[in-house]
C-alpha atoms as a PDB file:
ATOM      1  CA  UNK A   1     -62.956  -2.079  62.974  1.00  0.00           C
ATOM      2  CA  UNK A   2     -65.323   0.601  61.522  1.00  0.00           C
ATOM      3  CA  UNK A   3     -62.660   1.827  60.059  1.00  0.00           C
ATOM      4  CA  UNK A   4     -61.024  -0.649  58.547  1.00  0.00           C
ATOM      5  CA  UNK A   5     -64.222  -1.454  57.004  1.00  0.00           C
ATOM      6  CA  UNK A   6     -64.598   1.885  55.390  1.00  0.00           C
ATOM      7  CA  UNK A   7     -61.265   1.687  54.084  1.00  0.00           C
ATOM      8  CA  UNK A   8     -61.725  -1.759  52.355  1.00  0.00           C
ATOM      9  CA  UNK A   9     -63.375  -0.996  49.541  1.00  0.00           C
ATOM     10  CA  UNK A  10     -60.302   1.591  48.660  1.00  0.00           C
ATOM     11  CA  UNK A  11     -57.829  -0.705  49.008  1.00  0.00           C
ATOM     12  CA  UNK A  12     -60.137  -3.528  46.830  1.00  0.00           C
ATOM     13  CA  UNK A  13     -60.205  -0.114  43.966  1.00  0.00           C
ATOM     14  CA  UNK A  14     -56.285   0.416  44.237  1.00  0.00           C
ATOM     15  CA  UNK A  15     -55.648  -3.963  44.451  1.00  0.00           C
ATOM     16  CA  UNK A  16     -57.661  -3.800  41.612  1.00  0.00           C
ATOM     17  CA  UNK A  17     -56.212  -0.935  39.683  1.00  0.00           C
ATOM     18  CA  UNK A  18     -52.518  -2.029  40.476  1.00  0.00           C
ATOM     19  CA  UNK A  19     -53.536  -5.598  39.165  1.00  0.00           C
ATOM     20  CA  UNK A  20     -54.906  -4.166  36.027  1.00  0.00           C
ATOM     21  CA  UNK A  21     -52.064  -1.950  35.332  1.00  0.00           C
ATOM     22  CA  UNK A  22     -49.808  -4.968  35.726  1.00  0.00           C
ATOM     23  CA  UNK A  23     -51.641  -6.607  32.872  1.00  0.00           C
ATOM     24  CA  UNK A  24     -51.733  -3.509  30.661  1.00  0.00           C
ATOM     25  CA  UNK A  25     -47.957  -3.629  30.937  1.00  0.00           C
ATOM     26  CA  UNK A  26     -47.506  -7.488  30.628  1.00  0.00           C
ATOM     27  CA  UNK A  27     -49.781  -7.588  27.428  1.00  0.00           C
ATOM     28  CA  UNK A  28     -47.789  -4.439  26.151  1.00  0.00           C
ATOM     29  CA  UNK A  29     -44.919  -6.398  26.566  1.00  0.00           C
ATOM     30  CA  UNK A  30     -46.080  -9.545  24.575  1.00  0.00           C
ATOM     31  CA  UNK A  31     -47.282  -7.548  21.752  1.00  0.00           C
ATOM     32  CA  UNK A  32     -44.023  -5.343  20.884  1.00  0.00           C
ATOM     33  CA  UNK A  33     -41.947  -7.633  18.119  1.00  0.00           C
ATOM     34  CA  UNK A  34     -38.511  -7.785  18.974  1.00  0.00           C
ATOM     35  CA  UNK A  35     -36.570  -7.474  16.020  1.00  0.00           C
ATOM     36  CA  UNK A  36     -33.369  -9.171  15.442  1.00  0.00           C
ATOM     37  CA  UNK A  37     -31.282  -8.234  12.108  1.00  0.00           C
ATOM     38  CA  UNK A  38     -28.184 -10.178  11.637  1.00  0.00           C
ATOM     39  CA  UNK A  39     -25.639  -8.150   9.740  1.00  0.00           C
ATOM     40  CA  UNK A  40     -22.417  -9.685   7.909  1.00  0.00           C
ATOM     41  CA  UNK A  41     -19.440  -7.789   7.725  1.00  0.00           C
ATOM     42  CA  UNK A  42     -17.274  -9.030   4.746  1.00  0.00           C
ATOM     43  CA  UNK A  43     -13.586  -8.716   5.723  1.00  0.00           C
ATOM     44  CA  UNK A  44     -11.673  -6.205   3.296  1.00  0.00           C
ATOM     45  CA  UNK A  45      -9.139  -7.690   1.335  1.00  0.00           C
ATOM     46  CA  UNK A  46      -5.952  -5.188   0.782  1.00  0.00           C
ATOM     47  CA  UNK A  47      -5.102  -4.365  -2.401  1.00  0.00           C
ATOM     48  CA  UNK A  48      -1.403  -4.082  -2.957  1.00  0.00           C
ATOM     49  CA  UNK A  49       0.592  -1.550  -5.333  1.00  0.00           C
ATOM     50  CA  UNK A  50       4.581  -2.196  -6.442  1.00  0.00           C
ATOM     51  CA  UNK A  51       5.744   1.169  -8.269  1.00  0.00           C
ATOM     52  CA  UNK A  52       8.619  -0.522  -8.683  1.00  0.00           C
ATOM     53  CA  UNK A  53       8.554  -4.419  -8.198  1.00  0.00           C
ATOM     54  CA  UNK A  54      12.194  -5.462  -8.387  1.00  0.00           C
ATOM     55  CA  UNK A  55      13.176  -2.537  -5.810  1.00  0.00           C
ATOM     56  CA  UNK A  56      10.576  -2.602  -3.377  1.00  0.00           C
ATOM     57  CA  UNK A  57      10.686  -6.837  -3.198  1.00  0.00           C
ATOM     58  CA  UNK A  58      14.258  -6.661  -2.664  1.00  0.00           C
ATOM     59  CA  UNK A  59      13.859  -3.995  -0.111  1.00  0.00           C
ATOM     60  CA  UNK A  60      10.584  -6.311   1.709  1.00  0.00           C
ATOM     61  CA  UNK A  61       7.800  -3.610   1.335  1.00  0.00           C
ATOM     62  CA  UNK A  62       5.000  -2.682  -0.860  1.00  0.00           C
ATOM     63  CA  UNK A  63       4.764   1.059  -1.772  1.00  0.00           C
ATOM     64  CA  UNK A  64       1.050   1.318  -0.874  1.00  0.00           C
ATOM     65  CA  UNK A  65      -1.998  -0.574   0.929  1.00  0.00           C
ATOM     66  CA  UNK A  66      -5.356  -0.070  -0.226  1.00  0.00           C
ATOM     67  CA  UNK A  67      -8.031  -0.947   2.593  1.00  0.00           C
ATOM     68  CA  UNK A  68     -11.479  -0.356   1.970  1.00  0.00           C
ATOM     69  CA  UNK A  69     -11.509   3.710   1.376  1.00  0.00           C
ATOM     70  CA  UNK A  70      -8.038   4.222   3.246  1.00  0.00           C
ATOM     71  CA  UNK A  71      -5.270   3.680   1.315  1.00  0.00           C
ATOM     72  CA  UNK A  72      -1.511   4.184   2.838  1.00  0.00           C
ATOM     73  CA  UNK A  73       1.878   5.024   0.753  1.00  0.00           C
ATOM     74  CA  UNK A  74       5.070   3.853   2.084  1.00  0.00           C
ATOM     75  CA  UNK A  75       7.989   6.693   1.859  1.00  0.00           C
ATOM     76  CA  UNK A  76       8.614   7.970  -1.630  1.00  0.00           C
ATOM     77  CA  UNK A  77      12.250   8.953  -2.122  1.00  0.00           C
ATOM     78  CA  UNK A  78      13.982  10.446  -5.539  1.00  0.00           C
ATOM     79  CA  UNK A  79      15.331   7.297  -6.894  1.00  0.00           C
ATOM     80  CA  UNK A  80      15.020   5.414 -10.713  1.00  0.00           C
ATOM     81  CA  UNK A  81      13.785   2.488 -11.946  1.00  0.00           C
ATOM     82  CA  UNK A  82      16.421   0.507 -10.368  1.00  0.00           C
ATOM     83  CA  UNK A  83      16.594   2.317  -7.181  1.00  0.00           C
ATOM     84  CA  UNK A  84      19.419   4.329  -7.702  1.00  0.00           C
ATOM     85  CA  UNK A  85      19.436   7.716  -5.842  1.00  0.00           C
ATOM     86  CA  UNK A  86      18.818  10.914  -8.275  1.00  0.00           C
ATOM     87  CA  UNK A  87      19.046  14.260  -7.880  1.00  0.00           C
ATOM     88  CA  UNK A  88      21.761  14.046  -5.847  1.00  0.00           C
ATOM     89  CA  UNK A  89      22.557  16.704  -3.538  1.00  0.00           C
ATOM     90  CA  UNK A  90      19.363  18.897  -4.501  1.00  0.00           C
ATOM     91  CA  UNK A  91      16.634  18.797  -2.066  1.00  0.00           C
ATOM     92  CA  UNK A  92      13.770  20.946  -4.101  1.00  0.00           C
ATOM     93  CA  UNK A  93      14.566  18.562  -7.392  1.00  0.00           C
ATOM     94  CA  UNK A  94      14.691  15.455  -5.099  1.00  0.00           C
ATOM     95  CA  UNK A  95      11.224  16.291  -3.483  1.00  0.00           C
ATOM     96  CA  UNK A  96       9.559  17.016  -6.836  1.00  0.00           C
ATOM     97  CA  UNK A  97      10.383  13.483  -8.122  1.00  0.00           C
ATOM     98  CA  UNK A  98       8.499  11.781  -4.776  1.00  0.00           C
ATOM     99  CA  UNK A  99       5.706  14.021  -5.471  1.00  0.00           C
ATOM    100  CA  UNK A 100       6.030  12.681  -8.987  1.00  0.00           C
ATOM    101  CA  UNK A 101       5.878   9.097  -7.754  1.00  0.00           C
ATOM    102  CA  UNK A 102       3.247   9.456  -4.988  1.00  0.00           C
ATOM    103  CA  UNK A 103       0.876  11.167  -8.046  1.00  0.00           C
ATOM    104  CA  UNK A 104       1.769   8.080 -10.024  1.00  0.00           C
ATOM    105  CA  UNK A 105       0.769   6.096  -7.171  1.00  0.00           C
ATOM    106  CA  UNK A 106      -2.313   7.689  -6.729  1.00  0.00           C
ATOM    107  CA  UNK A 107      -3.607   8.108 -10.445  1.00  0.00           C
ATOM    108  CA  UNK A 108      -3.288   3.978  -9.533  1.00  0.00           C
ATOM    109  CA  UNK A 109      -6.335   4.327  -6.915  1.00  0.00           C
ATOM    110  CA  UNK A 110      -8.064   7.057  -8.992  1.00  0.00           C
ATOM    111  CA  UNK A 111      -7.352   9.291  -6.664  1.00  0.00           C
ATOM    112  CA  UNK A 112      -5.506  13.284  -6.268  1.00  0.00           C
ATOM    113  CA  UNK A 113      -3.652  14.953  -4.041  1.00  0.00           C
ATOM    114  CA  UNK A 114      -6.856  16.358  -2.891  1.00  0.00           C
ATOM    115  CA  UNK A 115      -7.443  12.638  -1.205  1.00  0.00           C
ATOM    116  CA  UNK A 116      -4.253  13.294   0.698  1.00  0.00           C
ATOM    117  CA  UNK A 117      -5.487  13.070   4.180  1.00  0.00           C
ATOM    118  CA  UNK A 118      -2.084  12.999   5.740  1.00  0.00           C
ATOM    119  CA  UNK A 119       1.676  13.919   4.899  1.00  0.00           C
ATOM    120  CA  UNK A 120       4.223  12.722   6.469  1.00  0.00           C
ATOM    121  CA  UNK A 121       7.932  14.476   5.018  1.00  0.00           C
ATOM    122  CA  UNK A 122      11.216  13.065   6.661  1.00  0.00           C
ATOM    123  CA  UNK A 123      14.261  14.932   5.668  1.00  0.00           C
ATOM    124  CA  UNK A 124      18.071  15.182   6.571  1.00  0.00           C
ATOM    125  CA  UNK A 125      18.207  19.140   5.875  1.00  0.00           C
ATOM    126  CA  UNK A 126      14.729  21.292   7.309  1.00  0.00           C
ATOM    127  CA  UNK A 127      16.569  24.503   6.901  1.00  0.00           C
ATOM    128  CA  UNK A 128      16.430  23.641   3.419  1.00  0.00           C
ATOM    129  CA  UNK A 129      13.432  21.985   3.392  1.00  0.00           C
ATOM    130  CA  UNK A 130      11.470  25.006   4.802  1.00  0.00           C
ATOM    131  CA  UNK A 131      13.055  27.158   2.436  1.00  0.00           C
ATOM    132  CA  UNK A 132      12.078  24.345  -0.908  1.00  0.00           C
ATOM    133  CA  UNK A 133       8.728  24.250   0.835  1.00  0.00           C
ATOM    134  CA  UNK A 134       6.855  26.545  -1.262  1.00  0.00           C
ATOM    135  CA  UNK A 135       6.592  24.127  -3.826  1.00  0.00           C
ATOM    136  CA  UNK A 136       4.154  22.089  -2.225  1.00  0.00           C
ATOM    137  CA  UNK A 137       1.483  24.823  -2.982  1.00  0.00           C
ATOM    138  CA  UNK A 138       1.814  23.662  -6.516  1.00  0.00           C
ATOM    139  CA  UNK A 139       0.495  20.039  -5.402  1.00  0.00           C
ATOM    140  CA  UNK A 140      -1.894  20.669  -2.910  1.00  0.00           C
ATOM    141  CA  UNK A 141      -4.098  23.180  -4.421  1.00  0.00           C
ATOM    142  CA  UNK A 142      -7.649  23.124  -2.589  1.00  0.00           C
ATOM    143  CA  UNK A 143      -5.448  23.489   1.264  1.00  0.00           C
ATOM    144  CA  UNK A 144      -2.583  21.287   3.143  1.00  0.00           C
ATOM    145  CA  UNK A 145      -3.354  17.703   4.446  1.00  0.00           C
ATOM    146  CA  UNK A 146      -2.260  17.123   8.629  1.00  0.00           C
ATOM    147  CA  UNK A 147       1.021  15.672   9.221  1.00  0.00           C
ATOM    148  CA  UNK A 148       4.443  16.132  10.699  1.00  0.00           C
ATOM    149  CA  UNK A 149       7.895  17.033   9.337  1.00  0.00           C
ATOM    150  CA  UNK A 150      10.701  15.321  11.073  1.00  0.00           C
ATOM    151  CA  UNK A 151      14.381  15.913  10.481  1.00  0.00           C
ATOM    152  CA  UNK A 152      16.404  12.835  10.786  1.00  0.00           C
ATOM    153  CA  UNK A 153      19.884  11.790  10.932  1.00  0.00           C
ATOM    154  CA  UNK A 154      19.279   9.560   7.873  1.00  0.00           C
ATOM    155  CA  UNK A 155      17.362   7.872   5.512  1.00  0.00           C
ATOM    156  CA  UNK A 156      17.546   4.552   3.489  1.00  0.00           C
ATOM    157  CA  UNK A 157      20.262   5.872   1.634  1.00  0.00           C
ATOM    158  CA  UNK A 158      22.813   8.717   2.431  1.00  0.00           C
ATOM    159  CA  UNK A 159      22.296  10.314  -0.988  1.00  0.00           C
ATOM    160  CA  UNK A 160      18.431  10.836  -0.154  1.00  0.00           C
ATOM    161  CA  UNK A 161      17.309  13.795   1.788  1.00  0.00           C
ATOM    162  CA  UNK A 162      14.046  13.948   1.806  1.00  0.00           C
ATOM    163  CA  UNK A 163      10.982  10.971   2.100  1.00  0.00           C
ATOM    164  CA  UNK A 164       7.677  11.513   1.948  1.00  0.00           C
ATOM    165  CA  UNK A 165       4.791   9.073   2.694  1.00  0.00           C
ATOM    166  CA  UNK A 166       1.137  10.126   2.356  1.00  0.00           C
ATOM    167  CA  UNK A 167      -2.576   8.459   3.951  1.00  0.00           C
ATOM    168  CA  UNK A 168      -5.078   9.143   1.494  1.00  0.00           C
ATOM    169  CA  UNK A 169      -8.977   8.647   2.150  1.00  0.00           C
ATOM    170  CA  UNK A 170     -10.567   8.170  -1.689  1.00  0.00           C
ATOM    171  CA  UNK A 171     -14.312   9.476  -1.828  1.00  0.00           C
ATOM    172  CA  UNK A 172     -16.934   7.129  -2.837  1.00  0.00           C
END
């Protein structure tokens, strides 16, 4: 019993101590502001470009989508006003008039073929693709964007060999 009463005191200090820390960390608790900040996202509305309106609403598709900073440009092929194939036959003349469009597209946005964060080329020839390829140097000066070339069997029309749809990022 001796004991015990030697020891009570101690455990009275620790009861005491354990009690006050409790408090410490209850009062802590009351006193730290819990901020809430609401924050609205607006929804982006997409802004939609027709190169060529007549063409591209008989055909059911808009030549480019402009979300927020990401913009995307449906396959450009060498084709007129009217969407008659051109360049018929000639792969390096047929992919400098989609580059032509694509720029024209993306002058639209204010943006360059320095934007271009993917390229995407489709074509029904890669041996002569590969060997017309040097002229993409000419467009993308400051270095190549990702992307895949795929040979296909086909595209839209049997006169076009090569399609080329770009993903563009625009800078603030």
């Amino acid at each position: 019993m001796k004991t015990l009463t030697n020891r009570l005191p101690l455990y009275l200090v620790l009861f005491i101590m354990a009690i006050a820390l409790q408090s410490c960390e209850q009062k802590q608790a009351e006193e730290t502001p819990v901020i809430i900040e609401e924050v609205v996202i607006e929804p982006v509305k997409p802004e939609y470009f027709l190169l060529r309106p007549e063409v591209e609403k008989a055909y059911g598709y808009s030549h480019a989508v402009k979300i927020g900073n990401d913009i995307k440009i449906s396959g450009a092929v060498s084709m007129d006003d009217e969407g008659n194939p051109t360049a018929i036959g000639d792969i390096e003349q047929q992919m400098k008039n989609c580059y032509a469009d694509l720029e024209k597209i993306l002058k639209h946005f204010g943006c360059t073929f320095d934007d271009v964060v993917k390229e995407d080329i489709f074509t029904t020839d890669m041996a002569q693709m590969l060997e017309k390829s040097a002229y993409r140097a000419e467009i993308y000066k400051n270095g190549f964007p990702t992307g895949s070339w795929l040979e296909v069997k086909g595209l839209a029309l049997p006169e076009f060999m090569v399609e080329i749809e770009l993903e563009v990022h625009k800078q603030e």
